[in-house]
PDB file of N, CA and C in Angstrom:
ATOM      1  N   UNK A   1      -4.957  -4.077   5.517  1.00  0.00           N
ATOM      2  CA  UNK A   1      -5.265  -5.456   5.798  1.00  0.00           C
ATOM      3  C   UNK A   1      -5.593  -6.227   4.511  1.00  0.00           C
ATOM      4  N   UNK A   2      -5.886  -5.617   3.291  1.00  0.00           N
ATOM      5  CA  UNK A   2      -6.207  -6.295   2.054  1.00  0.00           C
ATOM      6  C   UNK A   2      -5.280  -7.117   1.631  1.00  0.00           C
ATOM      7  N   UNK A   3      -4.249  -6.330   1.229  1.00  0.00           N
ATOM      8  CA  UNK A   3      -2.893  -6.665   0.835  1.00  0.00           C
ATOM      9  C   UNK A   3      -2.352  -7.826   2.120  1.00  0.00           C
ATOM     10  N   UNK A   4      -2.364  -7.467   3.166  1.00  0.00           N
ATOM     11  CA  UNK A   4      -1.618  -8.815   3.749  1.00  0.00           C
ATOM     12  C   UNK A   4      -2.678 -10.605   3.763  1.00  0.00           C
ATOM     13  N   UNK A   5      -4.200 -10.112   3.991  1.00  0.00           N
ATOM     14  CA  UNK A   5      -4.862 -10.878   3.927  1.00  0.00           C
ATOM     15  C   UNK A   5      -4.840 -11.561   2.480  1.00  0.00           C
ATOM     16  N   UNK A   6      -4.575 -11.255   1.069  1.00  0.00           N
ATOM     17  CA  UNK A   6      -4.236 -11.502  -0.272  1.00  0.00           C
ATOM     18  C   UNK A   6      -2.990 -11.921  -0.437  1.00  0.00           C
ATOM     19  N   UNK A   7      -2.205 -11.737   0.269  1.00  0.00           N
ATOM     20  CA  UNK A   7      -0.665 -11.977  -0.025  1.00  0.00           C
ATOM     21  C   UNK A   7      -0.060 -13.353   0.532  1.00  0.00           C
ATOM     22  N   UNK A   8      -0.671 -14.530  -0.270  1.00  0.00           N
ATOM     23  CA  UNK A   8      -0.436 -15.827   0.485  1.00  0.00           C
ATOM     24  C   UNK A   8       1.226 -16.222  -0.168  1.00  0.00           C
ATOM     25  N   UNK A   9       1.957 -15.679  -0.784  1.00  0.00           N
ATOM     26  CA  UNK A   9       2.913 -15.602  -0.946  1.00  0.00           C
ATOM     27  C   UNK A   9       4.033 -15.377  -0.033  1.00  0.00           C
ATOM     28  N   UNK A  10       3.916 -14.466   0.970  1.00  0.00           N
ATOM     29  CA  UNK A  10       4.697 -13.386   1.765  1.00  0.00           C
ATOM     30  C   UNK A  10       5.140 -12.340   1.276  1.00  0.00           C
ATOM     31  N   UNK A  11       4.806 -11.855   0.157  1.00  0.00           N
ATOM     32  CA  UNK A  11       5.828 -10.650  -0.630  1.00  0.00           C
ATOM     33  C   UNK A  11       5.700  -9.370  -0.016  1.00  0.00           C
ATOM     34  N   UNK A  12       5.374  -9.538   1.212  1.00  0.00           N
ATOM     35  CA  UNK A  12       5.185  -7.984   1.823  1.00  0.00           C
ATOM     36  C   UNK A  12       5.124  -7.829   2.875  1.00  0.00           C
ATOM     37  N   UNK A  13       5.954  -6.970   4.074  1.00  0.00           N
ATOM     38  CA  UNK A  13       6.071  -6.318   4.989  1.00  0.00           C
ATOM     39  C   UNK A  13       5.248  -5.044   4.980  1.00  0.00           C
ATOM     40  N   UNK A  14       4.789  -5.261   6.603  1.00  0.00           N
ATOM     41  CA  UNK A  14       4.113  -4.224   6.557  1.00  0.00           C
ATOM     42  C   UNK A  14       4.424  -3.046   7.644  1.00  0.00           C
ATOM     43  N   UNK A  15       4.738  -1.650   7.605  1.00  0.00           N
ATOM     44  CA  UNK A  15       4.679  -0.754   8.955  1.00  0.00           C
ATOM     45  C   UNK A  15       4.074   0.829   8.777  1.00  0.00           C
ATOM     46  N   UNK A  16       4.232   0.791  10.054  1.00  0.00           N
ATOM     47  CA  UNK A  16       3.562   2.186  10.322  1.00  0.00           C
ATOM     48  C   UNK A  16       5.096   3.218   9.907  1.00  0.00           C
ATOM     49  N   UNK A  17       4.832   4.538   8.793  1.00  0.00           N
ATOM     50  CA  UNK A  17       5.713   5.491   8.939  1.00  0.00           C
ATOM     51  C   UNK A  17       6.114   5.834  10.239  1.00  0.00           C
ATOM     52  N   UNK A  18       4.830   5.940  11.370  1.00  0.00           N
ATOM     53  CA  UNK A  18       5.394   6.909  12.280  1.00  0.00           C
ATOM     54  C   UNK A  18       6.477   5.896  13.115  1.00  0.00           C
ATOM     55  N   UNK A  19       6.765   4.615  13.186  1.00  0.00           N
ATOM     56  CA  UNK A  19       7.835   3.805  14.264  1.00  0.00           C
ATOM     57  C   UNK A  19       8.881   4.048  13.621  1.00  0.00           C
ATOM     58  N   UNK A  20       9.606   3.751  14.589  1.00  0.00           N
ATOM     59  CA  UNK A  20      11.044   4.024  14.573  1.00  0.00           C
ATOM     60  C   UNK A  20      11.409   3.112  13.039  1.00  0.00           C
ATOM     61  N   UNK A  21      11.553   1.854  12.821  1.00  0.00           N
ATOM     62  CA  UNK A  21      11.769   1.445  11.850  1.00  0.00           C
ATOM     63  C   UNK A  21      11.308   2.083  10.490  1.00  0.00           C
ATOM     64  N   UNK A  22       9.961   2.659  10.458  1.00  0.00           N
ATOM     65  CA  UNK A  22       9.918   3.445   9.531  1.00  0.00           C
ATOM     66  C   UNK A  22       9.815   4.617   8.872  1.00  0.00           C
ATOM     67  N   UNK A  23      10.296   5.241  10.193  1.00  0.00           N
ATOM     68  CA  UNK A  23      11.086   6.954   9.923  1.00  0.00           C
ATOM     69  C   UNK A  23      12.391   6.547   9.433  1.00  0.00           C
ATOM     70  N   UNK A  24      12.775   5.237   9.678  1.00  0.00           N
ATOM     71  CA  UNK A  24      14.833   4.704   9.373  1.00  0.00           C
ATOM     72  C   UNK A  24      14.004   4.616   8.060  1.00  0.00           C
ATOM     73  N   UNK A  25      13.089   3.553   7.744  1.00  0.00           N
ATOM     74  CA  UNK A  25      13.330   3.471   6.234  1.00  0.00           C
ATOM     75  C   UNK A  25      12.790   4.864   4.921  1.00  0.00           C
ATOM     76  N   UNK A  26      12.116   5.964   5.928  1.00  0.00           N
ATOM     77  CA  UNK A  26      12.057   6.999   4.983  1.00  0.00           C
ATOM     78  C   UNK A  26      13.170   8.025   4.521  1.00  0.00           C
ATOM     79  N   UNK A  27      13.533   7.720   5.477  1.00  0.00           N
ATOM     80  CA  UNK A  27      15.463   8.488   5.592  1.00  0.00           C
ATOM     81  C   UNK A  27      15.760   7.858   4.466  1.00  0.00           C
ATOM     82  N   UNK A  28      16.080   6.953   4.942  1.00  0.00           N
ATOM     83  CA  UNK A  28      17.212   6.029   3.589  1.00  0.00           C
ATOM     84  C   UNK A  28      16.745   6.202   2.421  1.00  0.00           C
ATOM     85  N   UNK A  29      15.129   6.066   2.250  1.00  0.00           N
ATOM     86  CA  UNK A  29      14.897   6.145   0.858  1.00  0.00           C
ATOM     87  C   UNK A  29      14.486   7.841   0.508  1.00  0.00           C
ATOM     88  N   UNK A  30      14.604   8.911   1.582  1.00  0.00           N
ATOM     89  CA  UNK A  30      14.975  10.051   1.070  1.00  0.00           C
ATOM     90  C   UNK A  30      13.229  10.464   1.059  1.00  0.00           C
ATOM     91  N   UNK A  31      12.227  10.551   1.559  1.00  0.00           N
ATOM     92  CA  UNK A  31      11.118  10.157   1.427  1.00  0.00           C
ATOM     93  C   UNK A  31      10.202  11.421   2.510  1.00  0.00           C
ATOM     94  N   UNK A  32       9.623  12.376   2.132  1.00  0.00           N
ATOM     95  CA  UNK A  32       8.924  13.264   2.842  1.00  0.00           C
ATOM     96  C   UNK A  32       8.151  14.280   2.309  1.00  0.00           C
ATOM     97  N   UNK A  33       6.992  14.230   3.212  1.00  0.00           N
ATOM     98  CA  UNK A  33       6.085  14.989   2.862  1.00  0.00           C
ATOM     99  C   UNK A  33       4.822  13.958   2.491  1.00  0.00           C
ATOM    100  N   UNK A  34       4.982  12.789   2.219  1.00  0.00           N
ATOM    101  CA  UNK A  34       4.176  11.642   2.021  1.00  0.00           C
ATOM    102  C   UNK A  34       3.474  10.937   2.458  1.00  0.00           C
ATOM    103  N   UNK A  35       3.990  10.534   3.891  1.00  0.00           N
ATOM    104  CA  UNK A  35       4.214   9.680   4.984  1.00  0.00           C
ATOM    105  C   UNK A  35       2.907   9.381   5.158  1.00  0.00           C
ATOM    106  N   UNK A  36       2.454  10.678   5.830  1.00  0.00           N
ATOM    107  CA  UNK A  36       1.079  10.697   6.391  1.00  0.00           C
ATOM    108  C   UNK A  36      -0.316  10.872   5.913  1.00  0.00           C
ATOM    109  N   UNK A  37      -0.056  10.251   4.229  1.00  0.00           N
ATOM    110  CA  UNK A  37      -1.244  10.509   3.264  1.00  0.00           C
ATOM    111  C   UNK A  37      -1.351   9.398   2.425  1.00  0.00           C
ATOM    112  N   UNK A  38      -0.347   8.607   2.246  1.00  0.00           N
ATOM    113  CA  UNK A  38      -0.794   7.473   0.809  1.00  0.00           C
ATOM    114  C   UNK A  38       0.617   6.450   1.074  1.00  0.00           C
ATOM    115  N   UNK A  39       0.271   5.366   0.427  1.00  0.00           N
ATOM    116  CA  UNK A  39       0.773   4.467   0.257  1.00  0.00           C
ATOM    117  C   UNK A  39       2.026   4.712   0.158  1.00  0.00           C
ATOM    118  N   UNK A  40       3.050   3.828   0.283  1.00  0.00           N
ATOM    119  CA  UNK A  40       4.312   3.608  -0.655  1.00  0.00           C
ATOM    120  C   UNK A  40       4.789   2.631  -0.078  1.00  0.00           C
ATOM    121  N   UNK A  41       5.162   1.744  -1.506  1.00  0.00           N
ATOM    122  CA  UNK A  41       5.574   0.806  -1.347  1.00  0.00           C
ATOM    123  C   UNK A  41       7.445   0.554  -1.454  1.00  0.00           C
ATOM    124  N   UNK A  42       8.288  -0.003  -1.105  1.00  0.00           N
ATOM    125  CA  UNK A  42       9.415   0.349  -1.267  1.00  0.00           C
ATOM    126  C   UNK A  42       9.897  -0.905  -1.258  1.00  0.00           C
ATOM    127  N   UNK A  43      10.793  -0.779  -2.458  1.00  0.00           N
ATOM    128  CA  UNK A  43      11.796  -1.875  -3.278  1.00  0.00           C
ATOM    129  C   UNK A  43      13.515  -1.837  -3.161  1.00  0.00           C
ATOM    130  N   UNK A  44      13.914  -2.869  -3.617  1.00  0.00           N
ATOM    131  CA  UNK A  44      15.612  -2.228  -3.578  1.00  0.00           C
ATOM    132  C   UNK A  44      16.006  -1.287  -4.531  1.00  0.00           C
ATOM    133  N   UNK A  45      15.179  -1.177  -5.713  1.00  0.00           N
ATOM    134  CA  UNK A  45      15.535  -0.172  -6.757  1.00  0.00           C
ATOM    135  C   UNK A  45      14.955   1.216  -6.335  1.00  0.00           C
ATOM    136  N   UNK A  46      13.631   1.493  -5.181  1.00  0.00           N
ATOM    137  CA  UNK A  46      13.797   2.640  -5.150  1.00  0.00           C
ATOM    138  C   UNK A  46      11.958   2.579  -4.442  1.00  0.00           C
ATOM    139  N   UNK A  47      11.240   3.804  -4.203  1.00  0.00           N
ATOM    140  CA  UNK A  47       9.987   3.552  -4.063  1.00  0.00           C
ATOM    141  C   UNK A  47       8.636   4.305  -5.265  1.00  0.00           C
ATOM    142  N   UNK A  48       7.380   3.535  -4.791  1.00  0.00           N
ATOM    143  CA  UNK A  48       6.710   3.860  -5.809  1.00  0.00           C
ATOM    144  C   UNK A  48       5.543   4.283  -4.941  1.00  0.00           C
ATOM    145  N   UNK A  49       4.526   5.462  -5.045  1.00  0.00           N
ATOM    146  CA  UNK A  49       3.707   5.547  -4.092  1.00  0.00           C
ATOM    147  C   UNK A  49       2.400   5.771  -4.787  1.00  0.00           C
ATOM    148  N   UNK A  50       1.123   6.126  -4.215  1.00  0.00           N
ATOM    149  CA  UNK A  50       0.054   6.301  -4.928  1.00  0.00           C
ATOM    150  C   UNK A  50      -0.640   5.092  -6.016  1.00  0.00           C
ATOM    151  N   UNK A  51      -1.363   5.398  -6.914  1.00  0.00           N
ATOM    152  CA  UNK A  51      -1.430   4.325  -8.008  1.00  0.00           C
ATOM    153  C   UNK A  51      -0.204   3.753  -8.295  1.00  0.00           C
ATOM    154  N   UNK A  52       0.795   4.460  -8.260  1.00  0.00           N
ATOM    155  CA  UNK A  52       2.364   3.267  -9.174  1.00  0.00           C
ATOM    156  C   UNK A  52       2.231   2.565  -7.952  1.00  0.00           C
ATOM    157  N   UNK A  53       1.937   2.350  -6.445  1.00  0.00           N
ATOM    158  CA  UNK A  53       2.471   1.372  -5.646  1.00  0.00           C
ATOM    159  C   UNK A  53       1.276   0.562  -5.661  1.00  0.00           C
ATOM    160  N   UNK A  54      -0.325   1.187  -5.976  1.00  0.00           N
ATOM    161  CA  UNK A  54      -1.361  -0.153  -5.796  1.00  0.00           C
ATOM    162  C   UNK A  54      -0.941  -0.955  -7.198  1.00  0.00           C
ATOM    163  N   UNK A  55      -0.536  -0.492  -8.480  1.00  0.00           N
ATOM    164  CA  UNK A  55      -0.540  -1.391  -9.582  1.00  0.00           C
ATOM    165  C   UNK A  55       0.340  -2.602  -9.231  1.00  0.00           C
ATOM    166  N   UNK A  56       1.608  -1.811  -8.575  1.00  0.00           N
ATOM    167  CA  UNK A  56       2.555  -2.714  -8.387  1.00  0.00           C
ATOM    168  C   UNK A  56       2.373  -4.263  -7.416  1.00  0.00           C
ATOM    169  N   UNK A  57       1.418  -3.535  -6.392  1.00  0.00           N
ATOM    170  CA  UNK A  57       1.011  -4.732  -5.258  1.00  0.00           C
ATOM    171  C   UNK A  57      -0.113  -5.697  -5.753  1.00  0.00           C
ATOM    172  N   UNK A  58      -0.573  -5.276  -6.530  1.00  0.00           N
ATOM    173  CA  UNK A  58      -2.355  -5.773  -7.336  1.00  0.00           C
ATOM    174  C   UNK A  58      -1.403  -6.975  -8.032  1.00  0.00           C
ATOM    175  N   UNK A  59      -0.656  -6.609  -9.355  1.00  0.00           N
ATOM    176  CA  UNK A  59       0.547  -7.433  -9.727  1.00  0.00           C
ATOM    177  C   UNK A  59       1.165  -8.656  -9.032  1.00  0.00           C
ATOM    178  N   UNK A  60       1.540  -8.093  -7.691  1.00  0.00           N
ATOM    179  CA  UNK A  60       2.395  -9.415  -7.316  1.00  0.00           C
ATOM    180  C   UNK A  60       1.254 -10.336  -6.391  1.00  0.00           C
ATOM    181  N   UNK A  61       0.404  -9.781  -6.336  1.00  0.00           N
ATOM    182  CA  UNK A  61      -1.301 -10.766  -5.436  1.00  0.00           C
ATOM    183  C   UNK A  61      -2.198 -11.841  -6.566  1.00  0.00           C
ATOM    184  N   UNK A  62      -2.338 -12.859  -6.863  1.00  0.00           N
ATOM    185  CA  UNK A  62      -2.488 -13.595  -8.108  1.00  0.00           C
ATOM    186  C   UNK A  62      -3.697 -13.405  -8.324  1.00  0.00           C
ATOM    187  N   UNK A  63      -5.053 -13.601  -7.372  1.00  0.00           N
ATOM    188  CA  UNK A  63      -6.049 -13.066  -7.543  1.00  0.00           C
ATOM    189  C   UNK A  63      -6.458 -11.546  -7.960  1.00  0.00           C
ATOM    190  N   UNK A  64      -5.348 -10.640  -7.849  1.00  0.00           N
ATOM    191  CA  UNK A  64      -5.580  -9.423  -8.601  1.00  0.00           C
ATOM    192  C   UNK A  64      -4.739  -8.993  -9.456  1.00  0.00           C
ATOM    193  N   UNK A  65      -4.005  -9.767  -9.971  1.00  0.00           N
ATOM    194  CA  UNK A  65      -3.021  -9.639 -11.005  1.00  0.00           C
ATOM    195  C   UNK A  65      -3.456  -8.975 -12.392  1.00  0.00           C
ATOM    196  N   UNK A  66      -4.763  -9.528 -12.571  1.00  0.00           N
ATOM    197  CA  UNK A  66      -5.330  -8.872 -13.819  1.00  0.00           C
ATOM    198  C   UNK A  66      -5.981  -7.462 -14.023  1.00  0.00           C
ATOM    199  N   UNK A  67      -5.855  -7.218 -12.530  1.00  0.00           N
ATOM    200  CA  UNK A  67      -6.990  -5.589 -12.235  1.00  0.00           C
ATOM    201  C   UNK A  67      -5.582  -4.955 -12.243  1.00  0.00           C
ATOM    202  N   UNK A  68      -4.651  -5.566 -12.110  1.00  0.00           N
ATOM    203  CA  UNK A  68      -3.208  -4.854 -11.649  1.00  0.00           C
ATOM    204  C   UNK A  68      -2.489  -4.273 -13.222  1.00  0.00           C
ATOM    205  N   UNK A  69      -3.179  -5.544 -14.209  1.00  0.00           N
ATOM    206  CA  UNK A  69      -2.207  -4.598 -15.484  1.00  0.00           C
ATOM    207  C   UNK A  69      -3.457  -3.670 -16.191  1.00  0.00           C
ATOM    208  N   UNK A  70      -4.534  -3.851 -15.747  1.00  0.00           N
ATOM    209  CA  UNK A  70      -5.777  -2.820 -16.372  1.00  0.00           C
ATOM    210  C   UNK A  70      -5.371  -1.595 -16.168  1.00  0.00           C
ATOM    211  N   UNK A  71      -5.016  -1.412 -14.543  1.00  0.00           N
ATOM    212  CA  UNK A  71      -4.507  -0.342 -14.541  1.00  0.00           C
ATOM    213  C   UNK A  71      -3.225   0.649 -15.351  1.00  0.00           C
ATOM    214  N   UNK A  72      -2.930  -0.144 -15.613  1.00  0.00           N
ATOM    215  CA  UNK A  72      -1.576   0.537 -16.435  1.00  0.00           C
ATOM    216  C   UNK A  72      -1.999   0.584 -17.814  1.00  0.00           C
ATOM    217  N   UNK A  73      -3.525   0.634 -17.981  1.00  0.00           N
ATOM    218  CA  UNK A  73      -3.775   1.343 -19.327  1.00  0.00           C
ATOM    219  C   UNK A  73      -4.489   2.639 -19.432  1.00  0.00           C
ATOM    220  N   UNK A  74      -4.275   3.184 -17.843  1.00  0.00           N
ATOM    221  CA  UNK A  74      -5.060   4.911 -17.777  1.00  0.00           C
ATOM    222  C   UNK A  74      -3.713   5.080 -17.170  1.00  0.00           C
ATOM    223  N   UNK A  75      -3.398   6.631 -17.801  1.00  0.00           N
ATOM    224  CA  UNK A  75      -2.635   7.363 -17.301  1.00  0.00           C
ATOM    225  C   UNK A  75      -1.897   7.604 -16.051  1.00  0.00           C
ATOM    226  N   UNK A  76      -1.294   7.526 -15.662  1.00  0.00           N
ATOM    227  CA  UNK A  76      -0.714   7.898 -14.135  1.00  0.00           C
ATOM    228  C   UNK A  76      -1.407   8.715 -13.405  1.00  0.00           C
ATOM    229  N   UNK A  77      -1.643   9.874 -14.227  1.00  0.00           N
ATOM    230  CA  UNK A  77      -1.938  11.226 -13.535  1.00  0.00           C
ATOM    231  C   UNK A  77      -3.556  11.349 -13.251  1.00  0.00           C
ATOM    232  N   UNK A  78      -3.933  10.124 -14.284  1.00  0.00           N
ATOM    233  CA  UNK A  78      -5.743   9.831 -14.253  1.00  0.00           C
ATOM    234  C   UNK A  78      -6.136   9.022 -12.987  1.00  0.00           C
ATOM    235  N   UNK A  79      -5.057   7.892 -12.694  1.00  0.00           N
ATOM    236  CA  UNK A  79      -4.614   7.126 -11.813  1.00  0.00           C
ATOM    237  C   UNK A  79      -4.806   7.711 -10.572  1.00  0.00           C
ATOM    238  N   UNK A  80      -3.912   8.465 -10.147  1.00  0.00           N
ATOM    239  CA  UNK A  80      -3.700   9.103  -8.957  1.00  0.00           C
ATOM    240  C   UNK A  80      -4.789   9.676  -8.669  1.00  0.00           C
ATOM    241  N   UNK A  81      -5.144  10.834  -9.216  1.00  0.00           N
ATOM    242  CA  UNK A  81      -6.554  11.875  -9.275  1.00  0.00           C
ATOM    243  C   UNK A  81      -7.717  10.651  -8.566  1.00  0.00           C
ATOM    244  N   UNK A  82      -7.989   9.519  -9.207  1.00  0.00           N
ATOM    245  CA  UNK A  82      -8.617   8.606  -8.915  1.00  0.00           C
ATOM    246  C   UNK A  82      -8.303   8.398  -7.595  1.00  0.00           C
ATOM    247  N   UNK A  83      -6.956   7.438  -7.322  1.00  0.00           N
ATOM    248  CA  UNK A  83      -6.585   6.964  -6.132  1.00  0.00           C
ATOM    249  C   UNK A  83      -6.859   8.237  -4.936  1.00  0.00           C
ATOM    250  N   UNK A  84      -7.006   9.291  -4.972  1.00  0.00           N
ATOM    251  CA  UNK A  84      -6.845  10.415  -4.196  1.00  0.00           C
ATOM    252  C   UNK A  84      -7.923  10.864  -3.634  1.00  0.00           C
ATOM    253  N   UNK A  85      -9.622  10.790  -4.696  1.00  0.00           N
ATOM    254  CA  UNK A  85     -10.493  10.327  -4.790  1.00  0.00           C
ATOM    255  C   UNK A  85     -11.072   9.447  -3.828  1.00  0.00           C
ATOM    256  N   UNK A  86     -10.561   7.862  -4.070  1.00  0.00           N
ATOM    257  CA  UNK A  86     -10.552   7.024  -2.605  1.00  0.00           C
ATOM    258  C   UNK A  86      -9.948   6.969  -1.804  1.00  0.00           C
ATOM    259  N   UNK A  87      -8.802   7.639  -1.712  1.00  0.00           N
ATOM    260  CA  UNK A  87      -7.987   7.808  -0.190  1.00  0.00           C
ATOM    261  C   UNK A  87      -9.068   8.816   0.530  1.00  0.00           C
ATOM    262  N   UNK A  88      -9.183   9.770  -0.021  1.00  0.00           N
ATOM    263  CA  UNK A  88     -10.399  10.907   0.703  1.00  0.00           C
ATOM    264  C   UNK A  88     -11.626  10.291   0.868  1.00  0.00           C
ATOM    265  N   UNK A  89     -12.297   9.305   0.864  1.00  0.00           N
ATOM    266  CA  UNK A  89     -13.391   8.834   0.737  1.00  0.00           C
ATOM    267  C   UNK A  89     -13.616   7.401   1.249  1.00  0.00           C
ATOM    268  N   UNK A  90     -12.332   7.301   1.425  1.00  0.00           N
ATOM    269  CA  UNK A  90     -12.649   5.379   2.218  1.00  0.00           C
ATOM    270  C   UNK A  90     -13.246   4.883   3.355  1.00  0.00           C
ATOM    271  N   UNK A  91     -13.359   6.001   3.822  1.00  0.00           N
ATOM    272  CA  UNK A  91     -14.245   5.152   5.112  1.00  0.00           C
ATOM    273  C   UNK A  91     -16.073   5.648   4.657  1.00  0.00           C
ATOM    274  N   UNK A  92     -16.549   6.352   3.636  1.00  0.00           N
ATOM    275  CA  UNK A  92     -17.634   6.526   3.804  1.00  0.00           C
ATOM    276  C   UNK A  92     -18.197   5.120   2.159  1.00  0.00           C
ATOM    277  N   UNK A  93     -16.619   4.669   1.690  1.00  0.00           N
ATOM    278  CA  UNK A  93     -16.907   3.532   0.161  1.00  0.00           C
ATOM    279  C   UNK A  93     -16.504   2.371   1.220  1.00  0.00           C
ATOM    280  N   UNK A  94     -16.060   1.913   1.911  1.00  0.00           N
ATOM    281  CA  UNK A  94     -15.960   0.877   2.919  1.00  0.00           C
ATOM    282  C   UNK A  94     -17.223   0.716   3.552  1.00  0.00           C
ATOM    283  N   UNK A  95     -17.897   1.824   4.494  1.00  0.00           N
ATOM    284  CA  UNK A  95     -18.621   1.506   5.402  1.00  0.00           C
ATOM    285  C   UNK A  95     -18.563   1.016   6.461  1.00  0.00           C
ATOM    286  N   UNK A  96     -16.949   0.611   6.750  1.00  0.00           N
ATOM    287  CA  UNK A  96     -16.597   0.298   8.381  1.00  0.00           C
ATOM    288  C   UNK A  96     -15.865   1.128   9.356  1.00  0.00           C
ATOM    289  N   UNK A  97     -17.179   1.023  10.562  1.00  0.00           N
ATOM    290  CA  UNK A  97     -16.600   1.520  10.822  1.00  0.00           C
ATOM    291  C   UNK A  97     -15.827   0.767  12.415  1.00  0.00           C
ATOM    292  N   UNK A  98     -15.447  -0.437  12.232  1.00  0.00           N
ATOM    293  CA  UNK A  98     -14.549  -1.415  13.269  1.00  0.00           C
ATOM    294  C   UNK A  98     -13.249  -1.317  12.684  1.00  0.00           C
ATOM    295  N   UNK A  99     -12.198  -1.150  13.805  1.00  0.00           N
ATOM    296  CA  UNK A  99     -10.843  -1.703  13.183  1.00  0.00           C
ATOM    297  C   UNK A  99     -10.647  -2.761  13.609  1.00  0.00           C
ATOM    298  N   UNK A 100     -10.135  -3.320  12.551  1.00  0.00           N
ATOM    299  CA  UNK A 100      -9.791  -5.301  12.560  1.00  0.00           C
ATOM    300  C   UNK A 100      -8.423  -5.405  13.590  1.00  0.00           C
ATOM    301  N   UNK A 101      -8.151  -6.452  14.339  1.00  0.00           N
ATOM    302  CA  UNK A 101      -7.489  -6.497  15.051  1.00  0.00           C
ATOM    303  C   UNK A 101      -6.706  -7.900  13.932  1.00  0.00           C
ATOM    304  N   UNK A 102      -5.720  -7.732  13.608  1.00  0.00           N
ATOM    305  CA  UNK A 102      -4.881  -8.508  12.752  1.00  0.00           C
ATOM    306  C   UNK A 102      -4.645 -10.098  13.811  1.00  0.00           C
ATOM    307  N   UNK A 103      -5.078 -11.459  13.353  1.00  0.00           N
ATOM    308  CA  UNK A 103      -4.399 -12.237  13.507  1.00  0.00           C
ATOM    309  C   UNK A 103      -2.710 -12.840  13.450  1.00  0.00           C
ATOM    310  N   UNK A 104      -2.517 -13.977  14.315  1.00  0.00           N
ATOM    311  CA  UNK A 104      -1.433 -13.934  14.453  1.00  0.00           C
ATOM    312  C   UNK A 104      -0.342 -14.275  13.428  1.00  0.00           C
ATOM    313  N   UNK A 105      -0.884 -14.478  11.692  1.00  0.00           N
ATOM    314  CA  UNK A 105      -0.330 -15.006  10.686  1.00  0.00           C
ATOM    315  C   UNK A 105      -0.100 -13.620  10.147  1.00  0.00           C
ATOM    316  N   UNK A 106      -1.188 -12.771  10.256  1.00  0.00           N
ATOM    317  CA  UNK A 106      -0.574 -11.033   9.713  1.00  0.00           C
ATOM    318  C   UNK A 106      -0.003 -10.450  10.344  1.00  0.00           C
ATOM    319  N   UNK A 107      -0.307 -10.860  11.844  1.00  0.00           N
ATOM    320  CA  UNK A 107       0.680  -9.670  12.655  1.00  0.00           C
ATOM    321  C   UNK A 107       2.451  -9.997  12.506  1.00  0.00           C
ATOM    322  N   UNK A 108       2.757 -11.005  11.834  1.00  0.00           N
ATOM    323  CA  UNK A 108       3.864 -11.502  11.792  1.00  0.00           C
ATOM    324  C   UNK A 108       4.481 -10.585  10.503  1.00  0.00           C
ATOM    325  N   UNK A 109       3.510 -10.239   9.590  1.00  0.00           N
ATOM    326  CA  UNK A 109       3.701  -9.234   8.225  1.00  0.00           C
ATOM    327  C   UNK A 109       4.209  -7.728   9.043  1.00  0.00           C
ATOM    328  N   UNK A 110       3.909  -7.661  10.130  1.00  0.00           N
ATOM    329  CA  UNK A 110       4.253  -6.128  10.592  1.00  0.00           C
ATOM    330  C   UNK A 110       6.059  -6.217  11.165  1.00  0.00           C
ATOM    331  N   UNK A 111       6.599  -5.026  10.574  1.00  0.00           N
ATOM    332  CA  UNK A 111       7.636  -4.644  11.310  1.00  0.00           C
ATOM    333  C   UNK A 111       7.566  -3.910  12.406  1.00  0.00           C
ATOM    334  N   UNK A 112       8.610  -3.470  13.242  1.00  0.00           N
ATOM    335  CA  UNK A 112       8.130  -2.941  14.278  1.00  0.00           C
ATOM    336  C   UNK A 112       9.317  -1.622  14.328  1.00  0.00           C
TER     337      UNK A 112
END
């Protein structure tokens, strides 16, 4: 919900791996073993997952554009370790525990 709530642009679709649309788009982009653990973001040139896909999204969001190239001055592999870090840990560094029910300007960001 960050990313779509930040993204007054439109630069981003959003779906669930497990629907039909996006088991089609893990096929195509050749994509497994991933699905059900971290990010990925996917482009026409190809996809990027983990830290390479938050730098990339931080980047195209204008309010985080600048946290977006910080990142690309630690390592990838320092990156990830990190990102992996808060994927394992986000609901106790969040503290919520409600799921947001998306309005009707984000739910329009979801594919189906």
């Amino acid at each position: 919900m960050f990313v779509a709530k930040n993204d007054s642009k439109n630069q981003f679709l959003f779906g669930s791996s497990l629907s039909e649309k996006g088991k089609s788009l893990l096929e195509k982009y050749q994509i497994s073993g991933l699905e059900d653990s971290t990010i990925i973001l996917l482009q026409n040139d190809g996809y990027s997952v983990k830290s390479l896909a938050v730098r990339k999204i931080l980047l195209k969001l204008p309010k985080f554009k600048f946290t977006g190239m910080l990142m690309y001055l630690s390592p990838i592999v320092f990156s990830n370790f990190i990102y992996d870090i808060i994927a394992k840990h986000r609901k106790k560094i969040i503290k919520n525990t409600n799921c947001e029910i998306p309005n009707a300007e984000i739910r329009q960001k979801f594919i189906n």
